[in-house]
C-alpha atoms as a PDB file:
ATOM      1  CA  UNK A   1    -179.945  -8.236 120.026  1.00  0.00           C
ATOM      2  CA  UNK A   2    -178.318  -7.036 116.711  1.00  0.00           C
ATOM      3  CA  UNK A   3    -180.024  -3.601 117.244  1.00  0.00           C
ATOM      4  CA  UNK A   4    -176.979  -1.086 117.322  1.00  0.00           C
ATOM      5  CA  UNK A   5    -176.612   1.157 115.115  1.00  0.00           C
ATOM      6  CA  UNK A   6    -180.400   0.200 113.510  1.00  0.00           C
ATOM      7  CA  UNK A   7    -181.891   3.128 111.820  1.00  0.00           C
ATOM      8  CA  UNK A   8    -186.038   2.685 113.592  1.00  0.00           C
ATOM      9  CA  UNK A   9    -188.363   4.806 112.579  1.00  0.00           C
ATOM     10  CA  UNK A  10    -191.305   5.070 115.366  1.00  0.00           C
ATOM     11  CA  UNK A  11    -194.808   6.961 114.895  1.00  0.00           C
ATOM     12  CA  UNK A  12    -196.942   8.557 117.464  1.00  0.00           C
ATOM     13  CA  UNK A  13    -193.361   8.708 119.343  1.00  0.00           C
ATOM     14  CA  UNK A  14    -193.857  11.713 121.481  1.00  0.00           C
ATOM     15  CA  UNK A  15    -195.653  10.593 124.173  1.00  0.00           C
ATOM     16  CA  UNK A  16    -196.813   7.510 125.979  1.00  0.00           C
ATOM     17  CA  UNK A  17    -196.362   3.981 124.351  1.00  0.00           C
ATOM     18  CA  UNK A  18    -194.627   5.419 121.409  1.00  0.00           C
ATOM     19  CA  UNK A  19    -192.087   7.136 123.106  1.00  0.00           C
ATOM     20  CA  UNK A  20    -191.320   4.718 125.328  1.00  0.00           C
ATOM     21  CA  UNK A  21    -190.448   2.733 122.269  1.00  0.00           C
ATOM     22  CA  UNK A  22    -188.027   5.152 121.048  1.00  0.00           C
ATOM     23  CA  UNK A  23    -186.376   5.398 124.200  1.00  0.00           C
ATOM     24  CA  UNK A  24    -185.749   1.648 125.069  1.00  0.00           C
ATOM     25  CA  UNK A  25    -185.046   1.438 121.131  1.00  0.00           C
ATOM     26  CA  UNK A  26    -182.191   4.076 121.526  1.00  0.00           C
ATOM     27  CA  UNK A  27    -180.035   2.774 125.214  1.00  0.00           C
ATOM     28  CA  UNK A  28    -179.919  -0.311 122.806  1.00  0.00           C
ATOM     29  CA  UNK A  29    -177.971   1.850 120.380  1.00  0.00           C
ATOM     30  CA  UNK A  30    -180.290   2.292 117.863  1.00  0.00           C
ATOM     31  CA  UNK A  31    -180.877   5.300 116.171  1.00  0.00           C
ATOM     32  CA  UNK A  32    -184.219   6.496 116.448  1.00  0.00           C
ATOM     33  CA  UNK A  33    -186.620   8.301 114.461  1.00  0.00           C
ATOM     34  CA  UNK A  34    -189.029  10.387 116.608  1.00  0.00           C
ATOM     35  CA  UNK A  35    -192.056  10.701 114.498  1.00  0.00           C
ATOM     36  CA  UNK A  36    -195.284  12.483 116.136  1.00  0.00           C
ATOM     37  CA  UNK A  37    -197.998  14.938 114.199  1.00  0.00           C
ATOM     38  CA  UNK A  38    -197.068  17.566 116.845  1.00  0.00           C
ATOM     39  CA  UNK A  39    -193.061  19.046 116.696  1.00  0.00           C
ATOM     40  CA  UNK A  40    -192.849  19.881 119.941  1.00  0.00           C
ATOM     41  CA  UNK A  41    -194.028  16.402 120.946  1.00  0.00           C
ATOM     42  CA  UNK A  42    -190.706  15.187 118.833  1.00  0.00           C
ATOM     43  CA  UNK A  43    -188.709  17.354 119.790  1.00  0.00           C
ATOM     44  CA  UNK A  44    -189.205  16.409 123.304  1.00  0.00           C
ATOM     45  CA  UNK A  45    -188.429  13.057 123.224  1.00  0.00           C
ATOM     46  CA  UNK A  46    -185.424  13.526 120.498  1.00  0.00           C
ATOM     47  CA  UNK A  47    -184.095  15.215 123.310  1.00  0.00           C
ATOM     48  CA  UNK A  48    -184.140  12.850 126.093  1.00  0.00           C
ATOM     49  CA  UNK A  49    -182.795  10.419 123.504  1.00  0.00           C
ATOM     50  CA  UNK A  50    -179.799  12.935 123.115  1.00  0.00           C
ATOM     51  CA  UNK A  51    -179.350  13.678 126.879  1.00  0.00           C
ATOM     52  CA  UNK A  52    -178.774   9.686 127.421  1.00  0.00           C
ATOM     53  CA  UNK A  53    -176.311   9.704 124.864  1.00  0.00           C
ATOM     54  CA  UNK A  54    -178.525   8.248 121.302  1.00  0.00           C
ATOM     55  CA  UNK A  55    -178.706   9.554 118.200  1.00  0.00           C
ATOM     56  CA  UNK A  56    -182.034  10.818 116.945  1.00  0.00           C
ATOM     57  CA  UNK A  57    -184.171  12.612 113.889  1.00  0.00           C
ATOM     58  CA  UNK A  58    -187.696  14.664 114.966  1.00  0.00           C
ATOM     59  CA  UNK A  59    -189.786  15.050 112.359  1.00  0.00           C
ATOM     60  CA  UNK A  60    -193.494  16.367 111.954  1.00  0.00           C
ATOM     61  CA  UNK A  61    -195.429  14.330 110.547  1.00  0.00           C
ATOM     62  CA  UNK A  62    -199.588  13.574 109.817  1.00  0.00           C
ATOM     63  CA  UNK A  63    -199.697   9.793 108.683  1.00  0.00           C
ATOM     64  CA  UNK A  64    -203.006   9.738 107.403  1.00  0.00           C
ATOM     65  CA  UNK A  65    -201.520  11.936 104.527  1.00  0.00           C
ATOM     66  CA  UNK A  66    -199.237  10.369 102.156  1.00  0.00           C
ATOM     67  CA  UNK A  67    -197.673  13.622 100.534  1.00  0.00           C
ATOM     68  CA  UNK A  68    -196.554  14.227 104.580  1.00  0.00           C
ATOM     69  CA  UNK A  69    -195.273  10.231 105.326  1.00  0.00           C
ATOM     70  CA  UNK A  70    -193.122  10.781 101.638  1.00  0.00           C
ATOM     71  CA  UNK A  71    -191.561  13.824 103.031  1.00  0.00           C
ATOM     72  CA  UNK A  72    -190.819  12.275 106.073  1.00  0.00           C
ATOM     73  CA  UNK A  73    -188.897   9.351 104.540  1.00  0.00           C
ATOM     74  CA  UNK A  74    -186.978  11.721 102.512  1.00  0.00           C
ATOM     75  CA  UNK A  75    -184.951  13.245 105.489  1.00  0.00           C
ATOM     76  CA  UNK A  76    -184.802  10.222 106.782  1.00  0.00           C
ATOM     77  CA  UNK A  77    -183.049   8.331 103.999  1.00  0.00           C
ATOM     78  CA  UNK A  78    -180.947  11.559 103.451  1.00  0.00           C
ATOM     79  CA  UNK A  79    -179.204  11.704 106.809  1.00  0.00           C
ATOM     80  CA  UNK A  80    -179.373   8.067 107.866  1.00  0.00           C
ATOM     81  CA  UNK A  81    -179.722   6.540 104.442  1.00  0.00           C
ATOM     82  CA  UNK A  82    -181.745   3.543 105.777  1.00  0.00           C
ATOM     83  CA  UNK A  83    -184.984   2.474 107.743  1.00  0.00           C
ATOM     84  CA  UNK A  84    -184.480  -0.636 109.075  1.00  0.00           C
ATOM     85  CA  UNK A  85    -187.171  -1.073 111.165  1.00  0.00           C
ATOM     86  CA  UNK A  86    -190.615   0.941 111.329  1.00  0.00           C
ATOM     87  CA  UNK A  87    -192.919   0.723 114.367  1.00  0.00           C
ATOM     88  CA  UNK A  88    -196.381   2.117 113.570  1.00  0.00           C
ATOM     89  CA  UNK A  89    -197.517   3.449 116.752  1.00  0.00           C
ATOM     90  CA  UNK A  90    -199.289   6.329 115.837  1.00  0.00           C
ATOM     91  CA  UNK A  91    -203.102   6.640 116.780  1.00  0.00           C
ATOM     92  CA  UNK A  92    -206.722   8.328 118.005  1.00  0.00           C
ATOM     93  CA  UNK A  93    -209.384   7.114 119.774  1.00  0.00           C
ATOM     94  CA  UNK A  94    -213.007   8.792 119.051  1.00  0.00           C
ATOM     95  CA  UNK A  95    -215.579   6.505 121.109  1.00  0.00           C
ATOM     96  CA  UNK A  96    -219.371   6.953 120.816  1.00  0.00           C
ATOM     97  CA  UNK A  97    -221.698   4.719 120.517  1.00  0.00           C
ATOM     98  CA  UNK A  98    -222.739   3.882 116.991  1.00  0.00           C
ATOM     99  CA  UNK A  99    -226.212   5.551 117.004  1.00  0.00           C
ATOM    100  CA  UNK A 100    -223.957   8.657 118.319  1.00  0.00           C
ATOM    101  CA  UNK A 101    -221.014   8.371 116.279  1.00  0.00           C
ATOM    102  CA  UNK A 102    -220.470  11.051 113.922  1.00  0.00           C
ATOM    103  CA  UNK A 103    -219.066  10.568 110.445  1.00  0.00           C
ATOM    104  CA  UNK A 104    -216.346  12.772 111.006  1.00  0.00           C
ATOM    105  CA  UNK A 105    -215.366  10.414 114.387  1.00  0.00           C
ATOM    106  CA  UNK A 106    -215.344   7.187 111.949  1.00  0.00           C
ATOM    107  CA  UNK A 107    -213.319   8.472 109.477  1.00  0.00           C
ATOM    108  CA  UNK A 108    -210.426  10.852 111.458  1.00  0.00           C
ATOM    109  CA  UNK A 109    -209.784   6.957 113.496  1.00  0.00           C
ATOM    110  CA  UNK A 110    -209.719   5.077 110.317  1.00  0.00           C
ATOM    111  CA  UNK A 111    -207.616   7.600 108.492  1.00  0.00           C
ATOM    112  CA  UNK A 112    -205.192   7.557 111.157  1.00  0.00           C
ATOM    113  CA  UNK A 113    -205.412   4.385 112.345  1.00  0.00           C
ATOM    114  CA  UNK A 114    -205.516   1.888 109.623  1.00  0.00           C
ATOM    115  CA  UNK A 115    -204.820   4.353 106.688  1.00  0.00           C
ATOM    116  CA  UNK A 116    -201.988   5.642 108.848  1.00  0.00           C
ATOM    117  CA  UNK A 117    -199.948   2.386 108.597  1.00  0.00           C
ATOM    118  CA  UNK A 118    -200.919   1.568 105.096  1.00  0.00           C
ATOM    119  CA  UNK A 119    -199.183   4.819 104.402  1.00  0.00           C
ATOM    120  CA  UNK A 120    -196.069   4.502 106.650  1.00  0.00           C
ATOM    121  CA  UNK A 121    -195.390   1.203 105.391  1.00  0.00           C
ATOM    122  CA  UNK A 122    -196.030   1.586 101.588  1.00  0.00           C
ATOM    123  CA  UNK A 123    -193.680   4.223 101.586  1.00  0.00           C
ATOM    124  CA  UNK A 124    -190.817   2.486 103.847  1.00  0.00           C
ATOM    125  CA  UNK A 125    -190.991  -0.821 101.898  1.00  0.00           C
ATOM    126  CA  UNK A 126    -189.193  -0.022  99.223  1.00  0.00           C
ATOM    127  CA  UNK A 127    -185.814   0.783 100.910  1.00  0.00           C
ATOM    128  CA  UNK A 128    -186.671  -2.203 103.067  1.00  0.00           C
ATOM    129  CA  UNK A 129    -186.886  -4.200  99.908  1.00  0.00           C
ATOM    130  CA  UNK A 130    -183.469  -3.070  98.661  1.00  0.00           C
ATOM    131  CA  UNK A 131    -181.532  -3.846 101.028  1.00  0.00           C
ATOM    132  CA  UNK A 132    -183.572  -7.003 101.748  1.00  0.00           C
ATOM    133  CA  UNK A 133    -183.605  -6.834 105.363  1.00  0.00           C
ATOM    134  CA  UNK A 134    -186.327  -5.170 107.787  1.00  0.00           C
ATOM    135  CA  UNK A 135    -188.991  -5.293 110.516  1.00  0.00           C
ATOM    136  CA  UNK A 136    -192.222  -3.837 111.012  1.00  0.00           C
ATOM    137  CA  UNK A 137    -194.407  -4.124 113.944  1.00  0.00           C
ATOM    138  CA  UNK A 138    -197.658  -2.738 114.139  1.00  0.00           C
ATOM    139  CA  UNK A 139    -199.128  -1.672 117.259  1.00  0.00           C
ATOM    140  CA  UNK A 140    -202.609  -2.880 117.207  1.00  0.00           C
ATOM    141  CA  UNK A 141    -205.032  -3.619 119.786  1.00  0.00           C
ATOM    142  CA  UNK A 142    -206.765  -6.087 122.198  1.00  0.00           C
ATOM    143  CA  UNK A 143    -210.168  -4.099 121.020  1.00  0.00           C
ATOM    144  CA  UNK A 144    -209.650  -5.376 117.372  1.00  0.00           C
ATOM    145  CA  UNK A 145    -209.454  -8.807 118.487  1.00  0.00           C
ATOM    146  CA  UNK A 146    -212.438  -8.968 121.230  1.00  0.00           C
ATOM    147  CA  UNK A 147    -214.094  -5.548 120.319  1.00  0.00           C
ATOM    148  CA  UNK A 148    -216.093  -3.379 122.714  1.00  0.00           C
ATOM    149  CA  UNK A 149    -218.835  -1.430 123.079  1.00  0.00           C
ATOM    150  CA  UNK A 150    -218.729   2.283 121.598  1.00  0.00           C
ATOM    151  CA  UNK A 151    -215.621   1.401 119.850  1.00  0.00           C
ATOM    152  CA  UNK A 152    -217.044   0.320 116.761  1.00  0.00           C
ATOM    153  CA  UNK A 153    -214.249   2.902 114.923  1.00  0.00           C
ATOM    154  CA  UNK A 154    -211.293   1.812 117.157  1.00  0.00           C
ATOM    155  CA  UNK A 155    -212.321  -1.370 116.534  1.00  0.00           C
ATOM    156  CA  UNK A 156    -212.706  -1.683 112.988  1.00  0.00           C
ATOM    157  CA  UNK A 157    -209.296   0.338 112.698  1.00  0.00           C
ATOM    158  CA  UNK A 158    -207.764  -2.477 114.913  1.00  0.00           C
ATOM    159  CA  UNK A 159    -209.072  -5.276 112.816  1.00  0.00           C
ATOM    160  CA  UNK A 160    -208.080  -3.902 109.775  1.00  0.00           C
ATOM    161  CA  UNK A 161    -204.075  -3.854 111.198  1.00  0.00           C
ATOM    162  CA  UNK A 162    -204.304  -7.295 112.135  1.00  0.00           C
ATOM    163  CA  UNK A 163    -205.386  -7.945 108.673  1.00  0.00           C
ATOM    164  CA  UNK A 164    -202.618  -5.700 106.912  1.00  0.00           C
ATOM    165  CA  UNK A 165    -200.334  -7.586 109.395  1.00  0.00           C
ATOM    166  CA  UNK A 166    -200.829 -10.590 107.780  1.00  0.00           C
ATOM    167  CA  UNK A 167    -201.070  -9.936 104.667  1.00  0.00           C
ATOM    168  CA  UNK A 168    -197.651  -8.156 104.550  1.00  0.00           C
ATOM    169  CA  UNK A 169    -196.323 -10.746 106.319  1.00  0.00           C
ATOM    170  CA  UNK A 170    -196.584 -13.550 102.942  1.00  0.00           C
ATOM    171  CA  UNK A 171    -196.022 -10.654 100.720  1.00  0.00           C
ATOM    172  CA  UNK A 172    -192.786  -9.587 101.834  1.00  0.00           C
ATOM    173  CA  UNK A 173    -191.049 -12.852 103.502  1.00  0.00           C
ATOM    174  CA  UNK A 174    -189.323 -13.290 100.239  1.00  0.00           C
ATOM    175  CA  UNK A 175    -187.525  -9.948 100.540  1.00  0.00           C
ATOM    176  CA  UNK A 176    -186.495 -10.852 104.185  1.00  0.00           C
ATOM    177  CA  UNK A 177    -188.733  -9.012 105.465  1.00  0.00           C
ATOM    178  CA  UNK A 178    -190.732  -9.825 109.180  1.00  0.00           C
ATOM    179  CA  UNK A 179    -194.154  -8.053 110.086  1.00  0.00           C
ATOM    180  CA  UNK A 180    -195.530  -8.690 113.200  1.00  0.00           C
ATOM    181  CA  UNK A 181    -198.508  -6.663 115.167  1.00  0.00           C
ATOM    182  CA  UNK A 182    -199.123  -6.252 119.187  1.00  0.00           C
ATOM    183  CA  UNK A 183    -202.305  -6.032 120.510  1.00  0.00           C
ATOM    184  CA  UNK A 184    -202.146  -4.605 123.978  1.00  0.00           C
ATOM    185  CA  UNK A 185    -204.782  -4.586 126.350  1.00  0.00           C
ATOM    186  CA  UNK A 186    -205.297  -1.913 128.896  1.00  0.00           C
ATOM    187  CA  UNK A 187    -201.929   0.308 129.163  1.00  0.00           C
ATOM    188  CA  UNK A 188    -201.164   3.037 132.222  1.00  0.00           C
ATOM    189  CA  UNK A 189    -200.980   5.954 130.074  1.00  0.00           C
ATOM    190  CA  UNK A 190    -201.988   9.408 130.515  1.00  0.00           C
ATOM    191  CA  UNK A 191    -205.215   8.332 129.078  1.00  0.00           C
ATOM    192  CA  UNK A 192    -205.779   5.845 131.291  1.00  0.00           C
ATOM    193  CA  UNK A 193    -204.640   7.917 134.094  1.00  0.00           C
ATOM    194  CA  UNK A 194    -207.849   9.784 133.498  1.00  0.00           C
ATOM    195  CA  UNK A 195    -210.139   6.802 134.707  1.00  0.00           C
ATOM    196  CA  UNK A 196    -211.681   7.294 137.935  1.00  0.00           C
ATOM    197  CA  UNK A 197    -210.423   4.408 140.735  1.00  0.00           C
ATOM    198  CA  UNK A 198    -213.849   3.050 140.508  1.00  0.00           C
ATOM    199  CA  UNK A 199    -213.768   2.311 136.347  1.00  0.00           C
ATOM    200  CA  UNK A 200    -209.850   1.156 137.244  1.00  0.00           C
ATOM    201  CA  UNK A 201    -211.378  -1.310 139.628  1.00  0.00           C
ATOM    202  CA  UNK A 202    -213.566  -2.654 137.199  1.00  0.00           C
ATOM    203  CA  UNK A 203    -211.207  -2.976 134.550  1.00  0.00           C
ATOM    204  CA  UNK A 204    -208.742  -5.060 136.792  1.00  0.00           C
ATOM    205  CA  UNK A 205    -211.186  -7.564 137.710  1.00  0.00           C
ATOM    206  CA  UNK A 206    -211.614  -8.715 134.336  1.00  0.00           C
ATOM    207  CA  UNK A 207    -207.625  -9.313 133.573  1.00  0.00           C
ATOM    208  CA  UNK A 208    -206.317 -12.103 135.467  1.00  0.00           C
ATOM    209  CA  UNK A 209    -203.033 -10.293 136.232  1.00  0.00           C
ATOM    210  CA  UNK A 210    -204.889  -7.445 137.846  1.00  0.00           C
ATOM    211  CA  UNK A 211    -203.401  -4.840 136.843  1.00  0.00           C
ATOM    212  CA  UNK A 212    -202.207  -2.225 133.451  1.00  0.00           C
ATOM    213  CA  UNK A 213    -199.328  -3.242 131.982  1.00  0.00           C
ATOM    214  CA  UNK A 214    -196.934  -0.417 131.324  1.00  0.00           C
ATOM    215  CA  UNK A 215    -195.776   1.245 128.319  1.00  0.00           C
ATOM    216  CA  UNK A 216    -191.957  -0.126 128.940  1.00  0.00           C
ATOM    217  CA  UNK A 217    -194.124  -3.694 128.465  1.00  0.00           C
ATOM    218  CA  UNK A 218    -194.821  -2.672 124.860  1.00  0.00           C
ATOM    219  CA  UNK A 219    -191.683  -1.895 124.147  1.00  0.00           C
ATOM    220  CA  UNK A 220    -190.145  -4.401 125.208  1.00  0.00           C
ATOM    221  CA  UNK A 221    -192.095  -6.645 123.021  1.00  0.00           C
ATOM    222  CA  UNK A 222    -191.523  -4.330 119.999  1.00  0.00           C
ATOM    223  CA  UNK A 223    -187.422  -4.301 121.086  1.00  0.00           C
ATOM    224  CA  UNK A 224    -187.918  -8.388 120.875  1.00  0.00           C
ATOM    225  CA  UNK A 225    -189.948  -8.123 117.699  1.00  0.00           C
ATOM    226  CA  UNK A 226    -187.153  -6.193 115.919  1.00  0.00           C
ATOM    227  CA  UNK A 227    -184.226  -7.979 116.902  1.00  0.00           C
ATOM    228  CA  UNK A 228    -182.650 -10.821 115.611  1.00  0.00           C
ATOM    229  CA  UNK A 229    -184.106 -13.161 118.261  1.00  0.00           C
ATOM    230  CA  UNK A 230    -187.536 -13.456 116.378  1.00  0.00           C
ATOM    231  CA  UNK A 231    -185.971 -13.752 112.839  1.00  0.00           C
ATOM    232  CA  UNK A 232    -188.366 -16.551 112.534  1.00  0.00           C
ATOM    233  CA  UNK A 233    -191.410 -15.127 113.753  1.00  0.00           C
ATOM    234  CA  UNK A 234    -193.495 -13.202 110.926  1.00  0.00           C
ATOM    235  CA  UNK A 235    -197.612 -12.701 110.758  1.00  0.00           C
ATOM    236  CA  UNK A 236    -198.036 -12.975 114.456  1.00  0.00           C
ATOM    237  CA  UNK A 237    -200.368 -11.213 116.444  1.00  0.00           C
ATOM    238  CA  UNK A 238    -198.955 -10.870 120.212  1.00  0.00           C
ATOM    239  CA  UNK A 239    -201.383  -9.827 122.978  1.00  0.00           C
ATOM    240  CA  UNK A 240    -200.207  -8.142 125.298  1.00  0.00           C
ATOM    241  CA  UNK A 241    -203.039  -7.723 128.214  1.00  0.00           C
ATOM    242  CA  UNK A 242    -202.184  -9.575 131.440  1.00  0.00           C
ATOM    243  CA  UNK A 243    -204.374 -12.316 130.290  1.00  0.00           C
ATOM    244  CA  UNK A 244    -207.527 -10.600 129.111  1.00  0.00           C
ATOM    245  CA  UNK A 245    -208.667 -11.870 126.242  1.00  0.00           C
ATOM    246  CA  UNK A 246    -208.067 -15.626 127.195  1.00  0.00           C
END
């Protein structure tokens, strides 16, 4: 899939969706960037990458702080010298209903969410552009396509990617350059884990497929999104929901 030896840089990588990424990323031969606010997050899945035999960087990182997503570009273009392709993955989730919302809620999810990937990606374009070659996929969501009740944050953070997504997409196609978002739907994470059988049971009988997909599902799609298979695909929003949203 012309992924070996790709230098992917993946956010919110130390746990669930995101780290799935970086695994399935790195038995392709890729090697990965673990990026995740907490180290010890990183540093746990840099590890599994190096027990199966990849190559990987951990780094700290807080994305809704550009001074922090500069640093972390720095080591990465000093020991790899290259991002090819950058999945923003990172994200929060701070639900209330709007009357209840606080301030503070609404602005942590949009700084992390949405300002999160404008920072990531500002700051990665320009080796991108160089070289004149890359891939970005952003993970967004079903919820910033259909939107839901006492996620007017999430939501609005959602939107705003698939917005970015396509407005990156006609600003950097000259350059070579694909950018592509996923919106999955309801995801078995440790999150979702949390739901009681009852709420699980509810959820399933509005997705045709009736079921969660899995986190291996969303990487798959970013593995395909990334590889030279969907050179031709660029502004696309993929849902990923078992049917959902149809």
């Amino acid at each position: 899939m012309g992924l070996a030896e790709k230098v992917v840089l993946v956010t919110g990588a130390g746990g669930g969706i995101g780290k799935a990424v970086a695994l399935k990323f790195s038995r392709l031969g890729a090697k990965v960037v673990v990026a995740d606010v907490i180290e010890e997050f990183s540093l746990n899945t840099a590890s599994q990458i190096t027990e199966q035999g990849g190559e990987s960087l951990a780094v700290a990182v807080d994305v809704s702080q550009i001074s922090s997503v500069e640093e972390m570009v720095k080591k990465i273009l000093d020991k790899f010298g290259r991002i090819d392709i950058l999945i923003n993955n990172a994200g929060i989730t701070r639900d209330n209903l709007l009357l209840r919302m606080k301030e503070e809620d609404w602005d942590k999810v949009i700084s992390i969410n949405l300002k999160g990937v404008f920072n990531c990606t500002k700051t990665v374009i320009r080796s991108m552009m160089k070289q004149r070659w890359g891939k970005i996929v952003n993970i967004a969501s079903i919820i910033g396509i259909i939107g839901n009740a006492g996620q007017s944050n999430y939501a609005a953070s959602k939107g705003g990617v698939i917005s970015l997504t396509k407005s990156w997409a006609k600003e950097f196609a000259s350059r070579n350059i694909n950018v592509n978002a996923i919106a999955p739907g309801f995801i078995r994470t440790k999150m979702t884990d949390k739901l009681s059988p009852e709420i699980k049971e509810k959820i399933n009988q509005q997705i045709p497929l009736k079921r969660f997909g899995e986190a291996e599902d969303v990487a798959d799609l970013c593995v395909f999104l990334s590889s030279d298979e969907s050179n031709y695909i660029t502004g696309e929003v993929v849902k990923l929901d078992g049917g959902m949203a149809i």
